[in-house]
C-alpha atoms as a PDB file:
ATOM      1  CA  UNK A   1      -5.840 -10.221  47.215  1.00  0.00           C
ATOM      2  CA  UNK A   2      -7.363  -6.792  46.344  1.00  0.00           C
ATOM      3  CA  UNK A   3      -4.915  -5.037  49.506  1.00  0.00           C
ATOM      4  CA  UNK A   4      -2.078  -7.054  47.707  1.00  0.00           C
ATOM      5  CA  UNK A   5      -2.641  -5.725  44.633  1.00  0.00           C
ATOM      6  CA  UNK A   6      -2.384  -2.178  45.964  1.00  0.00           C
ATOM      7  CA  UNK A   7       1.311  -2.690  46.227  1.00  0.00           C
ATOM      8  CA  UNK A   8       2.092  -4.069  42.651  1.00  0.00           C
ATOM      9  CA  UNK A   9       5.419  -2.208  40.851  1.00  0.00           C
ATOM     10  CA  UNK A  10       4.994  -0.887  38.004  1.00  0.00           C
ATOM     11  CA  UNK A  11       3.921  -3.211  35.089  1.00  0.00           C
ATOM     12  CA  UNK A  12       6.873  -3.429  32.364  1.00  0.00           C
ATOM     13  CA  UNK A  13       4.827  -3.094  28.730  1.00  0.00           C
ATOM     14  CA  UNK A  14       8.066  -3.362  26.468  1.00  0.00           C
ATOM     15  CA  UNK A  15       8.883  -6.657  28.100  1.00  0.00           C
ATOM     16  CA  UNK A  16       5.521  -7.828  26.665  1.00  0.00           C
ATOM     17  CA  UNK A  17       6.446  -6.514  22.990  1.00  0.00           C
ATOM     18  CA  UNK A  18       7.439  -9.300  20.147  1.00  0.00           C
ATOM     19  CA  UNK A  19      11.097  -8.661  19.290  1.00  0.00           C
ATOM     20  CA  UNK A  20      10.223  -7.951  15.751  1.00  0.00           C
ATOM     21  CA  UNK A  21       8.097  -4.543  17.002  1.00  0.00           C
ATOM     22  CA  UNK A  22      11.212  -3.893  19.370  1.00  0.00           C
ATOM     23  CA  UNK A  23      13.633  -3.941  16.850  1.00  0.00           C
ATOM     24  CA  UNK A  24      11.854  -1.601  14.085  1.00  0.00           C
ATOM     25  CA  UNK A  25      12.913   2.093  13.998  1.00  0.00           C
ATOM     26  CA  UNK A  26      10.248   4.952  14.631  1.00  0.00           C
ATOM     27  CA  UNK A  27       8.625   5.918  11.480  1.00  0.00           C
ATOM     28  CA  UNK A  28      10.460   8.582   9.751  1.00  0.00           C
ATOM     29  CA  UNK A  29       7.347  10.049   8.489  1.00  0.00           C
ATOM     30  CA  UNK A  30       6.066  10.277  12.259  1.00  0.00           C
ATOM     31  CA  UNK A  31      10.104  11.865  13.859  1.00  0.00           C
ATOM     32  CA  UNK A  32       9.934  14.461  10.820  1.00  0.00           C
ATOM     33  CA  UNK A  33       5.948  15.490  11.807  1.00  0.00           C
ATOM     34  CA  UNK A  34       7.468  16.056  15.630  1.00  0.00           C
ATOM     35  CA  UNK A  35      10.470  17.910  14.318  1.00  0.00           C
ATOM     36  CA  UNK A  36       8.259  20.621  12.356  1.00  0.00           C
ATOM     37  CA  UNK A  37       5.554  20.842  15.208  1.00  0.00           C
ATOM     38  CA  UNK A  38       8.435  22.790  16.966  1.00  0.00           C
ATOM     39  CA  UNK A  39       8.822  25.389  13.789  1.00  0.00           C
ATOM     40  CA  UNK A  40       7.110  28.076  13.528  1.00  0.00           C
ATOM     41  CA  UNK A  41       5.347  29.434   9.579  1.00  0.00           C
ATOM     42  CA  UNK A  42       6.726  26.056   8.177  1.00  0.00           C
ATOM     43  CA  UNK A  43       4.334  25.164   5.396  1.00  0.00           C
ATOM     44  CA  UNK A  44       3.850  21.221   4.939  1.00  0.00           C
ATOM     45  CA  UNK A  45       4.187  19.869   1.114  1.00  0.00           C
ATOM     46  CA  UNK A  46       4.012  16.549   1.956  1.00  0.00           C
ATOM     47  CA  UNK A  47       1.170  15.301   3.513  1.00  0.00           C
ATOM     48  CA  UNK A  48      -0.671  12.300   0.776  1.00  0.00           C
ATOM     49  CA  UNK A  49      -3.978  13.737   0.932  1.00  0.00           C
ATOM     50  CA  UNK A  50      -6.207  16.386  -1.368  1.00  0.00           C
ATOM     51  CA  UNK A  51      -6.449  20.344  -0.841  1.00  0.00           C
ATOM     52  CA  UNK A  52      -9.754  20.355  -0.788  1.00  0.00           C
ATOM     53  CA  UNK A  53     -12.793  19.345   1.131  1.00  0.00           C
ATOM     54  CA  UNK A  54     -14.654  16.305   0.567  1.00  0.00           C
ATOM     55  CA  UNK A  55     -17.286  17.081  -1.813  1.00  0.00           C
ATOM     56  CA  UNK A  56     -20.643  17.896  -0.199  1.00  0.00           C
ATOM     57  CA  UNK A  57     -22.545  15.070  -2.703  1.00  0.00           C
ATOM     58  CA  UNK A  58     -20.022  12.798  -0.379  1.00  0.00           C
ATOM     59  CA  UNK A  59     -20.348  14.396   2.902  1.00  0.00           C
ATOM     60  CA  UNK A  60     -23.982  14.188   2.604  1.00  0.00           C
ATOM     61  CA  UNK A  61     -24.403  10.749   1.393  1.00  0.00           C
ATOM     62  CA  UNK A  62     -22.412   9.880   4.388  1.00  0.00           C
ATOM     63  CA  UNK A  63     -24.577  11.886   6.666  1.00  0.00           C
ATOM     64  CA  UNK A  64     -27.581  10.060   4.921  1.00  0.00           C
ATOM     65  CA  UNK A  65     -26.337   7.020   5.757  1.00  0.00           C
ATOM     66  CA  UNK A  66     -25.832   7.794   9.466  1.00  0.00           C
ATOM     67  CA  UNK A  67     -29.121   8.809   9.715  1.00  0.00           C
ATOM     68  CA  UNK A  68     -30.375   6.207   7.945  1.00  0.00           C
ATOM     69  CA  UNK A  69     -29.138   4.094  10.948  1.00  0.00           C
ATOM     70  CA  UNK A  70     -26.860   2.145   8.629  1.00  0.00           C
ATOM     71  CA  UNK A  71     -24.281   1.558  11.344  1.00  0.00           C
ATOM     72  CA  UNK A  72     -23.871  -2.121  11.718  1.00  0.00           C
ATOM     73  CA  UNK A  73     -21.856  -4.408  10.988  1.00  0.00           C
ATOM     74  CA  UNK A  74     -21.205  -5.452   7.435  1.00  0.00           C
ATOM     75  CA  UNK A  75     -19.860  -8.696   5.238  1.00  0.00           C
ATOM     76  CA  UNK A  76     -16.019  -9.047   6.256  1.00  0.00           C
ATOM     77  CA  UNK A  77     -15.309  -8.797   2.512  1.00  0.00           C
ATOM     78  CA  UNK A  78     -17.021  -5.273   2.844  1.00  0.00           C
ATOM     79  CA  UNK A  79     -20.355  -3.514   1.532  1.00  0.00           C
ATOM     80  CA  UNK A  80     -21.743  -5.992  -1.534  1.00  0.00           C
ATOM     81  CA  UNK A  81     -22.855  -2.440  -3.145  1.00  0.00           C
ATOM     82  CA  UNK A  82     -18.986  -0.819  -2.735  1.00  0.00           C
ATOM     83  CA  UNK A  83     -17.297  -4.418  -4.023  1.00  0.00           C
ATOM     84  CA  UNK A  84     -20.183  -3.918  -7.016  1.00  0.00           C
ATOM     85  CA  UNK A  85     -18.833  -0.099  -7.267  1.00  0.00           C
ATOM     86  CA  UNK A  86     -15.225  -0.708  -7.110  1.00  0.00           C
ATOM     87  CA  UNK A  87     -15.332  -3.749 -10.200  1.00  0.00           C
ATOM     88  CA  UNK A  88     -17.437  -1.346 -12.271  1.00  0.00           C
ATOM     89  CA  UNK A  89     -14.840   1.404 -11.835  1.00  0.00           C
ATOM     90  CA  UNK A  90     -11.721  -0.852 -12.697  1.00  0.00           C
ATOM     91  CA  UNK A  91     -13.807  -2.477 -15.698  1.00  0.00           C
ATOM     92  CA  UNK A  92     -14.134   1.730 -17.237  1.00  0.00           C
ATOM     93  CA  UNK A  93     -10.624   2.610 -15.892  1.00  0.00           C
ATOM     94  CA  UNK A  94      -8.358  -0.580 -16.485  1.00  0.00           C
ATOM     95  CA  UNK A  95     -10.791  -2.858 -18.565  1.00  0.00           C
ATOM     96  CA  UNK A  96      -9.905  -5.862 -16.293  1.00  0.00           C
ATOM     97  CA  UNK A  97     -13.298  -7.566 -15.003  1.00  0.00           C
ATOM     98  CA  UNK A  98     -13.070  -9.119 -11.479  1.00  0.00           C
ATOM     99  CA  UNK A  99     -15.290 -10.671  -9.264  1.00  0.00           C
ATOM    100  CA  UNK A 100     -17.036  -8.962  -6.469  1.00  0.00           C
ATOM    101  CA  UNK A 101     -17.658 -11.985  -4.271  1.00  0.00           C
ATOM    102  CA  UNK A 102     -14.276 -13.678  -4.534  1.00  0.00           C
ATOM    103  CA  UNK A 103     -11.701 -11.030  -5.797  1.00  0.00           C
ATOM    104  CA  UNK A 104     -12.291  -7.365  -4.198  1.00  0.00           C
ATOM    105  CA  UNK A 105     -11.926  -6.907  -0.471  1.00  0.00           C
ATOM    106  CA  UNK A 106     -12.421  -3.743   1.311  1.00  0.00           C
ATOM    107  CA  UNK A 107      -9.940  -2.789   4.123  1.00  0.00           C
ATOM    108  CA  UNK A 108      -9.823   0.554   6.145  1.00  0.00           C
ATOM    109  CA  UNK A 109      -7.364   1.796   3.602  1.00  0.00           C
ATOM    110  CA  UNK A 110      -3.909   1.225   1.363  1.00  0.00           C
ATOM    111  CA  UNK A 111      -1.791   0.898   4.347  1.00  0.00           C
ATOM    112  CA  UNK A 112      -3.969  -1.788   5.665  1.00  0.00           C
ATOM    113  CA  UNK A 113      -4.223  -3.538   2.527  1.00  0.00           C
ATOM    114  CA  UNK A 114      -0.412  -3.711   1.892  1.00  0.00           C
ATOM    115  CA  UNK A 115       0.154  -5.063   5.535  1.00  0.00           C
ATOM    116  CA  UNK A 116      -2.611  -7.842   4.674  1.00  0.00           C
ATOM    117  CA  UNK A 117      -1.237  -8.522   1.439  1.00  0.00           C
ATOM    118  CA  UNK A 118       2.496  -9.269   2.840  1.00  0.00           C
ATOM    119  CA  UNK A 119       1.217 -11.244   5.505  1.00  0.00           C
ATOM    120  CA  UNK A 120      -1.153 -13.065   3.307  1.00  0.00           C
ATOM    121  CA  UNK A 121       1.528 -13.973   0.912  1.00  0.00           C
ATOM    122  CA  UNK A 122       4.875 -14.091   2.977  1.00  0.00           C
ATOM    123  CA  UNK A 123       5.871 -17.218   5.120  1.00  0.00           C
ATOM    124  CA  UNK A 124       8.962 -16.283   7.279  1.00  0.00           C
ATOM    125  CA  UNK A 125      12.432 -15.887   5.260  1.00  0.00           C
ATOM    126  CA  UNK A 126      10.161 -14.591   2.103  1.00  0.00           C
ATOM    127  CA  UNK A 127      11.893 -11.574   0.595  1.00  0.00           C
ATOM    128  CA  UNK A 128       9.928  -9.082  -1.206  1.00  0.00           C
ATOM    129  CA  UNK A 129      11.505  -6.384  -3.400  1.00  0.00           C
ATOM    130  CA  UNK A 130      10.696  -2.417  -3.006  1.00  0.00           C
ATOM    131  CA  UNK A 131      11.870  -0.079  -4.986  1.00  0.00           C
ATOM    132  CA  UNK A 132      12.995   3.072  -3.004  1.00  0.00           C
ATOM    133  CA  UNK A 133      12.473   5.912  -2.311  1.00  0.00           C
ATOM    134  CA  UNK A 134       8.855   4.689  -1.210  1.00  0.00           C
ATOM    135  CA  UNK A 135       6.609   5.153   1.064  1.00  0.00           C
ATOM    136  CA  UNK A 136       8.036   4.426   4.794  1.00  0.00           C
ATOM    137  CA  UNK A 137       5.706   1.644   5.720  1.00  0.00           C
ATOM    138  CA  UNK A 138       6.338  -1.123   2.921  1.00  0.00           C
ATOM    139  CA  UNK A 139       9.310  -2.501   4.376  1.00  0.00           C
ATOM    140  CA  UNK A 140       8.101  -2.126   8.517  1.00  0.00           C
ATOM    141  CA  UNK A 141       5.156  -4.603   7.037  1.00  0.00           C
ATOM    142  CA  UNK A 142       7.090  -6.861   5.096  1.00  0.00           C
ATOM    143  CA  UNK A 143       8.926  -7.443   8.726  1.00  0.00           C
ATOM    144  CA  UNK A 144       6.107  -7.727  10.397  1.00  0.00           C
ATOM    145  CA  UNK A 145       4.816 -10.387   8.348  1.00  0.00           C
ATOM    146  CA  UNK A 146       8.463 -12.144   8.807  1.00  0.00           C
ATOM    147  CA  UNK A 147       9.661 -10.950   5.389  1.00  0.00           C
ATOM    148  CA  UNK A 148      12.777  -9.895   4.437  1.00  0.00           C
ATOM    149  CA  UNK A 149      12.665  -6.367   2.255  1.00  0.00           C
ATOM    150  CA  UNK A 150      14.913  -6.137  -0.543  1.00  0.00           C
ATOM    151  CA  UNK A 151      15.489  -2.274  -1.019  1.00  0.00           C
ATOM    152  CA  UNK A 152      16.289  -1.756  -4.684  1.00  0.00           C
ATOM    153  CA  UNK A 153      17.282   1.674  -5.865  1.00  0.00           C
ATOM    154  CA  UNK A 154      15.640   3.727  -8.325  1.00  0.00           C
ATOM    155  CA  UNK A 155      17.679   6.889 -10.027  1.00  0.00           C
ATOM    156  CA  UNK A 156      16.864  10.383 -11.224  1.00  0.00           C
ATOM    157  CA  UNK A 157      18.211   9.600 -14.938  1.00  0.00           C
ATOM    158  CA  UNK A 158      15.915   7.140 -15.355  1.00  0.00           C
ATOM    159  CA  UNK A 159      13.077   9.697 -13.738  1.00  0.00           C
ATOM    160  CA  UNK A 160      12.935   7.036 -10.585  1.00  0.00           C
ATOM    161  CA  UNK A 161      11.691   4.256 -12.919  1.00  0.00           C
ATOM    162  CA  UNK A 162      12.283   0.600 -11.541  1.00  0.00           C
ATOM    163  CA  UNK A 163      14.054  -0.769 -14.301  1.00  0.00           C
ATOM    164  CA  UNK A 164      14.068  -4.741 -14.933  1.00  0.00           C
ATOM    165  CA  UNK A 165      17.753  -4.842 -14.404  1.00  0.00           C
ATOM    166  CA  UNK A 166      17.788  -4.225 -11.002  1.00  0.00           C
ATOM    167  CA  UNK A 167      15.159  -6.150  -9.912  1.00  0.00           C
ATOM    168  CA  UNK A 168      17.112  -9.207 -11.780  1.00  0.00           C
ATOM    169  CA  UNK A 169      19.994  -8.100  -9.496  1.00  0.00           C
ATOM    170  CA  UNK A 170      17.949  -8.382  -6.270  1.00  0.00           C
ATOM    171  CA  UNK A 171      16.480 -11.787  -6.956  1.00  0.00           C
ATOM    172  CA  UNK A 172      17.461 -14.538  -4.626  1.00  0.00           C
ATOM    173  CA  UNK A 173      15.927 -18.102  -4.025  1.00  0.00           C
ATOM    174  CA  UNK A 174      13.774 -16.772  -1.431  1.00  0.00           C
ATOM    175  CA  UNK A 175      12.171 -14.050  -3.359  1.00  0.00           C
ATOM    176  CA  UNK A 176       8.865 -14.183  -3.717  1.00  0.00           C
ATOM    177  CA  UNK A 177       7.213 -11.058  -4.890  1.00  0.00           C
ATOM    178  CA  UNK A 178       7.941  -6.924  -6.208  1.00  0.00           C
ATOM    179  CA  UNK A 179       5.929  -3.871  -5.078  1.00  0.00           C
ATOM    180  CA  UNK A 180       4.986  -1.355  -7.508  1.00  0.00           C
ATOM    181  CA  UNK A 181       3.861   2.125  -6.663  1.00  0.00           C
ATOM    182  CA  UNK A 182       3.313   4.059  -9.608  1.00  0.00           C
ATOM    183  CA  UNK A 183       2.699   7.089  -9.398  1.00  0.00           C
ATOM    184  CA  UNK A 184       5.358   7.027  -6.600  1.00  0.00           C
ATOM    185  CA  UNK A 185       5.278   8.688  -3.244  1.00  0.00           C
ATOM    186  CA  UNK A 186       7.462  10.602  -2.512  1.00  0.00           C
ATOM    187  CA  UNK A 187       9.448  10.682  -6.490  1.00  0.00           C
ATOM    188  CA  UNK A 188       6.179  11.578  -8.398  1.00  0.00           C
ATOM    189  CA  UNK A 189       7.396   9.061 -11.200  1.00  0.00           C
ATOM    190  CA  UNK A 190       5.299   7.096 -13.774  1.00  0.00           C
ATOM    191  CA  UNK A 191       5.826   3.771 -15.245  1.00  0.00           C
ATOM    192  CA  UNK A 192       4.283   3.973 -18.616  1.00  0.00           C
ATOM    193  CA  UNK A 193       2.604   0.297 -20.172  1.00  0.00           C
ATOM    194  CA  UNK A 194       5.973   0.007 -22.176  1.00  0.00           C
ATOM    195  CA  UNK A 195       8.234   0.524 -19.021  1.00  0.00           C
ATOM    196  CA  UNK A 196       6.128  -2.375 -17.185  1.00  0.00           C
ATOM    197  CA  UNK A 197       6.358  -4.591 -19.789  1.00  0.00           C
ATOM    198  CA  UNK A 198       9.539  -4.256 -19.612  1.00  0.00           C
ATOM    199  CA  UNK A 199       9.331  -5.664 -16.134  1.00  0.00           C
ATOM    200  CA  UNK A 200       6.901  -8.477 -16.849  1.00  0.00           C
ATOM    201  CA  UNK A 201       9.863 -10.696 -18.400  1.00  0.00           C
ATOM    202  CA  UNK A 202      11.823 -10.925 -15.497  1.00  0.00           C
ATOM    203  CA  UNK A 203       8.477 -11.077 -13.007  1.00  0.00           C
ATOM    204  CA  UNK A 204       7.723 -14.296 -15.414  1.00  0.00           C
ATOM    205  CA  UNK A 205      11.007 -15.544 -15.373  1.00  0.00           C
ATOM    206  CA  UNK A 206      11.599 -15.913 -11.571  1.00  0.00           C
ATOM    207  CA  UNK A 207       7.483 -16.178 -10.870  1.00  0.00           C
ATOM    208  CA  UNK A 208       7.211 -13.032  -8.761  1.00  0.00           C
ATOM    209  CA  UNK A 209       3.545 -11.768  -7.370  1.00  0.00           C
ATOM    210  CA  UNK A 210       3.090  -8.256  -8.215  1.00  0.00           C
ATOM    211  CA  UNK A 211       1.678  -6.187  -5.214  1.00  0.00           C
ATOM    212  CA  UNK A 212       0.549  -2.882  -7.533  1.00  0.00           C
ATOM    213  CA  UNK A 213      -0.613  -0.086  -4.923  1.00  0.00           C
ATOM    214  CA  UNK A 214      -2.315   2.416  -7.471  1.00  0.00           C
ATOM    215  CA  UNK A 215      -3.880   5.129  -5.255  1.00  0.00           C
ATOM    216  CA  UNK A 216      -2.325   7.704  -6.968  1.00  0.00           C
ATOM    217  CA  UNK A 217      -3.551   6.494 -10.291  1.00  0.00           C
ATOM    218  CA  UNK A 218      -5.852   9.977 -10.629  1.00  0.00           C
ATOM    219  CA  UNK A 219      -2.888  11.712 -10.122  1.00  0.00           C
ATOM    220  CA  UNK A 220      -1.254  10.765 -13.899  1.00  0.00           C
ATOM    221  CA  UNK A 221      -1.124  13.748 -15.987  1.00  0.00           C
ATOM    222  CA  UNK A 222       1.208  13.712 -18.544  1.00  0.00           C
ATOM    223  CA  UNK A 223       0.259   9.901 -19.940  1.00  0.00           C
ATOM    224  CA  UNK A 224      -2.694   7.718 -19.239  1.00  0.00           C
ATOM    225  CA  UNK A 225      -2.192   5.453 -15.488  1.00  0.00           C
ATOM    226  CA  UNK A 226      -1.298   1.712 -16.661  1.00  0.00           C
ATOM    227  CA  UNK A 227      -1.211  -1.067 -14.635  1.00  0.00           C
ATOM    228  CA  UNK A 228       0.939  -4.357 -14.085  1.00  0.00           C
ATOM    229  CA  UNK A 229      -2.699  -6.216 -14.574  1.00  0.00           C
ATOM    230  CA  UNK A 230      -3.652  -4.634 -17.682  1.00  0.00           C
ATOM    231  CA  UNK A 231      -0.360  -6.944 -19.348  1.00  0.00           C
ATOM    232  CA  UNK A 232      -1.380  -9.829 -21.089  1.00  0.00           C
ATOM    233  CA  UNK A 233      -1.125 -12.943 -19.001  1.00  0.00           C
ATOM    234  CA  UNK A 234      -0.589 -10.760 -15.333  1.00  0.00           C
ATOM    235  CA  UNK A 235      -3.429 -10.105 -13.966  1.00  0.00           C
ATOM    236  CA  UNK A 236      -3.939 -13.080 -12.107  1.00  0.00           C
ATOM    237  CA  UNK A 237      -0.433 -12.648 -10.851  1.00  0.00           C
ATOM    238  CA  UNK A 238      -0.928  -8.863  -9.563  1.00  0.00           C
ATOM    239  CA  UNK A 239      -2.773  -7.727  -6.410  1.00  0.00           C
ATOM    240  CA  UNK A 240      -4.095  -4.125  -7.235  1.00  0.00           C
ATOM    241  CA  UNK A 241      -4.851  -1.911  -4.004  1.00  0.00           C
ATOM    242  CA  UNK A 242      -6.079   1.349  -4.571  1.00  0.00           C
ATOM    243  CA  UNK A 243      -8.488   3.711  -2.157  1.00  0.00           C
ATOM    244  CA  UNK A 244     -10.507   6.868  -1.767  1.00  0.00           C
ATOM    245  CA  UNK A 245      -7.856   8.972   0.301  1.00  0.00           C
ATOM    246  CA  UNK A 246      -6.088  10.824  -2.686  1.00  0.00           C
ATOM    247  CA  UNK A 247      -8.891  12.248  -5.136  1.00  0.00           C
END
């Protein structure tokens, strides 16, 4: 058996791949990244994270903790103290109380959470509207988790706000929830608490889930960040996911 084995061809990976990862396009984000690595003095705008280090209060709490030998493993929910941290923050920033045993769950970071949220709400043929442009991996994970993305467009004269309109356009019998990222990546725009109340009558009227990803809220300057949970009567109806990566 081992001589045998010796003689094997070549083992065939992509024949092993699910047709749904076959038939998704490279990520754009990922083609345009290997298209400047060739340039030479090109100077990157567009990369989601801070221009600054990490805080050293944060660097060294971390190092702390390493030393500390706090490197196992931890409730699947995530650190008791963090779910603690995270419902005292929304309670001073949104003034929405949640509980940390049953309603806050830590993932590895916003991308991770929206892929878990699709596939945690989707069953196969679910469609899920997006408004675009957005950020490249919304509608790869509503595929994954055998969704169907409905790309709605979003328009410089009305400063790339979703407006209720066309989200009535997209629905369908099979529609089952509406992403909201606000402040957007890549368009910058805001939806102010008037703009998403605005929304809230058609999310009502053809009982939508909201999947809110809010990790640019820090990054509102010219009004106060509002979210699709602070409207009365939707926050049970709204996932929030928000993270540590942008301020």
């Amino acid at each position: 058996m081992k001589q045998s084995l010796k003689n094997l061809p070549a083992w065939n990976a992509d024949a092993h791949l699910s047709h749904v990862v076959k038939s998704m396009p490279p990520s754009g984000i990922r083609k345009f990244f290997d298209l400047v690595s060739e340039m030479d003095g090109a100077i990157s705008l567009g990369v989601g994270e801070p221009d600054f280090v990490t805080p050293w209060h944060v660097r060294e709490a971390c190092i702390y903790s390493l030393e500390s030998g706090n490197t196992h493993y931890t409730s699947n929910r995530g650190m008791p103290e963090l779910r603690d941290a995270i419902c005292d923050q929304v309670r001073r920033d949104l003034k929405l109380d949640y509980n940390p045993d049953k309603e806050i769950l830590i993932t590895t970071g916003v991308s991770e959470a929206v892929d878990l949220a699709f596939r945690a709400t989707l069953n196969p043929g679910d469609e899920a509207i997006v408004p675009e442009p957005c950020y490249v991996a919304y509608a790869p994970d509503i595929v994954l988790a055998g969704g169907v993305p409905r790309m709605v467009p979003t328009r410089l004269e009305d400063e790339f706000r979703l407006q209720p309109e066309e989200i009535a356009k997209a629905v369908t019998e099979d529609t089952r929830a509406v992403l909201l990222s606000y402040p957007n990546n890549p368009t910058g725009a805001i939806m102010t608490r008037a703009d998403l109340e605005d929304l809230a009558d058609v999310v009502v009227e053809n009982d939508l889930l909201v999947i809110s990803d809010e990790v640019y809220a820090k990054l509102s300057y010219s009004v106060n960040h509002a979210s699709f949970a602070q409207l009365e009567g939707m926050k049970d109806r709204t996932l929030i996911l928000n993270g540590l990566s942008k301020s």
